[in-house]
Protein backbone atom coordinates (compact mmCIF):
# COMPACT_ATOMS: atom_id res chain seq x y z
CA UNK A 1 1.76 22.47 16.47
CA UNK A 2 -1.10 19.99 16.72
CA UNK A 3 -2.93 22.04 14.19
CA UNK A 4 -0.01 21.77 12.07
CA UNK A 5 0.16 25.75 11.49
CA UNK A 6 3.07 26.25 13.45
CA UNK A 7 6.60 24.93 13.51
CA UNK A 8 9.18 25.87 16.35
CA UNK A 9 12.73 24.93 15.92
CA UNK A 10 15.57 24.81 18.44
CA UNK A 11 19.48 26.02 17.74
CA UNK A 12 22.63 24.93 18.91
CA UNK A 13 22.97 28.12 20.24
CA UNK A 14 19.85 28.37 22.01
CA UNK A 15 17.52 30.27 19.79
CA UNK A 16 13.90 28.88 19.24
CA UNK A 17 12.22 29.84 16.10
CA UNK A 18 8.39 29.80 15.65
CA UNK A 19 7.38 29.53 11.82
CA UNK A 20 4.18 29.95 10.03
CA UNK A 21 4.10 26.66 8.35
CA UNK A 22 1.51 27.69 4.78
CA UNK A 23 3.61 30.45 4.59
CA UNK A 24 6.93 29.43 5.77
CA UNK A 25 7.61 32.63 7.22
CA UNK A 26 9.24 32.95 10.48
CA UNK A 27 7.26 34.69 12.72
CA UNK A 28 9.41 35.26 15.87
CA UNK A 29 13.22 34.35 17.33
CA UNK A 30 13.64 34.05 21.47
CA UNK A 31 16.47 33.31 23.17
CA UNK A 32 16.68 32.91 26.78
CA UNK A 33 18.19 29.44 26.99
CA UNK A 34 22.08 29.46 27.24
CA UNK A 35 22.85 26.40 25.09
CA UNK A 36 21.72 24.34 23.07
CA UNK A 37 18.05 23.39 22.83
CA UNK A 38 17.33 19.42 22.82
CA UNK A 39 13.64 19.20 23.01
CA UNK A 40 10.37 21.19 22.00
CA UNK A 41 6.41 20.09 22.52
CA UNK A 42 3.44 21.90 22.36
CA UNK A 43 0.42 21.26 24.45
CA UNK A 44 -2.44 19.77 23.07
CA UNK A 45 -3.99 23.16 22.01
CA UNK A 46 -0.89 25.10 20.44
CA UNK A 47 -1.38 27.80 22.88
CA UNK A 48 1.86 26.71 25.16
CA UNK A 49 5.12 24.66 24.36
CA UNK A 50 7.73 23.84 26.30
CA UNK A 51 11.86 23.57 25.35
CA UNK A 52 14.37 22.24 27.18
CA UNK A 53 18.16 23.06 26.75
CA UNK A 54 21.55 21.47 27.33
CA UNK A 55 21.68 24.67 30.17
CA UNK A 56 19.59 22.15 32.32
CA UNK A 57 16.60 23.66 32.29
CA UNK A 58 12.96 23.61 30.73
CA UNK A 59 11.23 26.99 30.06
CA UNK A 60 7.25 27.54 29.12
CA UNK A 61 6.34 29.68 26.63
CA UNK A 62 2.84 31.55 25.32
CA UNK A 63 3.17 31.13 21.56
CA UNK A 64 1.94 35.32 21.65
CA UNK A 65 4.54 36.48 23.48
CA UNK A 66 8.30 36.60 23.27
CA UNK A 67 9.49 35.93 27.14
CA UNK A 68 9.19 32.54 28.56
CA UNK A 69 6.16 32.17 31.04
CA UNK A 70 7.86 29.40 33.50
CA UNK A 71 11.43 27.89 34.08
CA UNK A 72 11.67 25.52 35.62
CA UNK A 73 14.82 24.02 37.07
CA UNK A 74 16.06 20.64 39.45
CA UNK A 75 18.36 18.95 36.80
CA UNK A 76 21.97 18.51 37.21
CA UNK A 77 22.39 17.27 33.18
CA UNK A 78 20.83 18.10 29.99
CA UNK A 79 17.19 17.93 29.41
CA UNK A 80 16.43 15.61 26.38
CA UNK A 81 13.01 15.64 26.06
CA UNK A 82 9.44 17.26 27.39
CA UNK A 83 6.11 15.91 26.61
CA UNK A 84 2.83 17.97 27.72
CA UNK A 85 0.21 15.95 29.22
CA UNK A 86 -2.77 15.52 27.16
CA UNK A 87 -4.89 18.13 28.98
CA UNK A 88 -1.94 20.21 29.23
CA UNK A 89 -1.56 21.11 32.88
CA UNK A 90 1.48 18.74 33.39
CA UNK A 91 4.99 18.44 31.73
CA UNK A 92 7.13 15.73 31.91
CA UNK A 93 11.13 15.90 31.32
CA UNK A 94 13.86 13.74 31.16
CA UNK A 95 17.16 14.52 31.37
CA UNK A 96 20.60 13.29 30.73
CA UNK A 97 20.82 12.93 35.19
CA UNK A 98 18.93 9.83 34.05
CA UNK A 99 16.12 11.67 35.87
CA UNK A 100 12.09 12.42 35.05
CA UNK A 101 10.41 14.99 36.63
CA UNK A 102 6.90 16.10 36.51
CA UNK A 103 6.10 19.41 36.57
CA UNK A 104 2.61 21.47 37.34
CA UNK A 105 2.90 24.45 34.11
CA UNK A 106 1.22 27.54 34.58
């Protein structure tokens, strides 16, 4: 996270994993990608970060809660990377479809 409290981890088998960095303690496990996560960001304010997954999508997610806030779908291939705009309200990912899309989050 920008504040460099937080870590969040992706799995091969879709599982992102938020950890308390001082204390190295995980704090939470979600899972509602299908495959394997290639890309994580927070926003500027480690409120919101975004993952996207080898299931061709790119979910949102509240660091507080457990459920993803926004997916958001239109690739046909894997989605390599997301980057939050710097005030946050935009989310750019690229994908393996050799496509970039910008996305409005929530």
């Amino acid at each position: 996270s920008p504040d460099g409290k937080l870590l969040v981890t992706g799995d091969l088998d879709g599982k992102i994993r938020l950890y308390d960095v001082l204390s190295g303690k995980k704090i939470k496990t979600v899972n509602e990608h299908k495959t394997e996560i290639c890309a994580l960001h927070f926003n500027s304010n480690g409120e919101i970060f975004a993952s996207g997954s080898r299931d061709n999508t790119v979910k949102v997610w509240l660091v507080n809660q457990d459920i993803s806030i926004q997916t958001l779908s239109g690739h046909t291939l894997s989605v390599l990377s997301v980057h939050f705009s710097p005030n946050g309200k935009l989310l750019a990912s690229a994908s393996e479809d050799k496509t970039v899309k910008i996305w409005h989050t929530v």
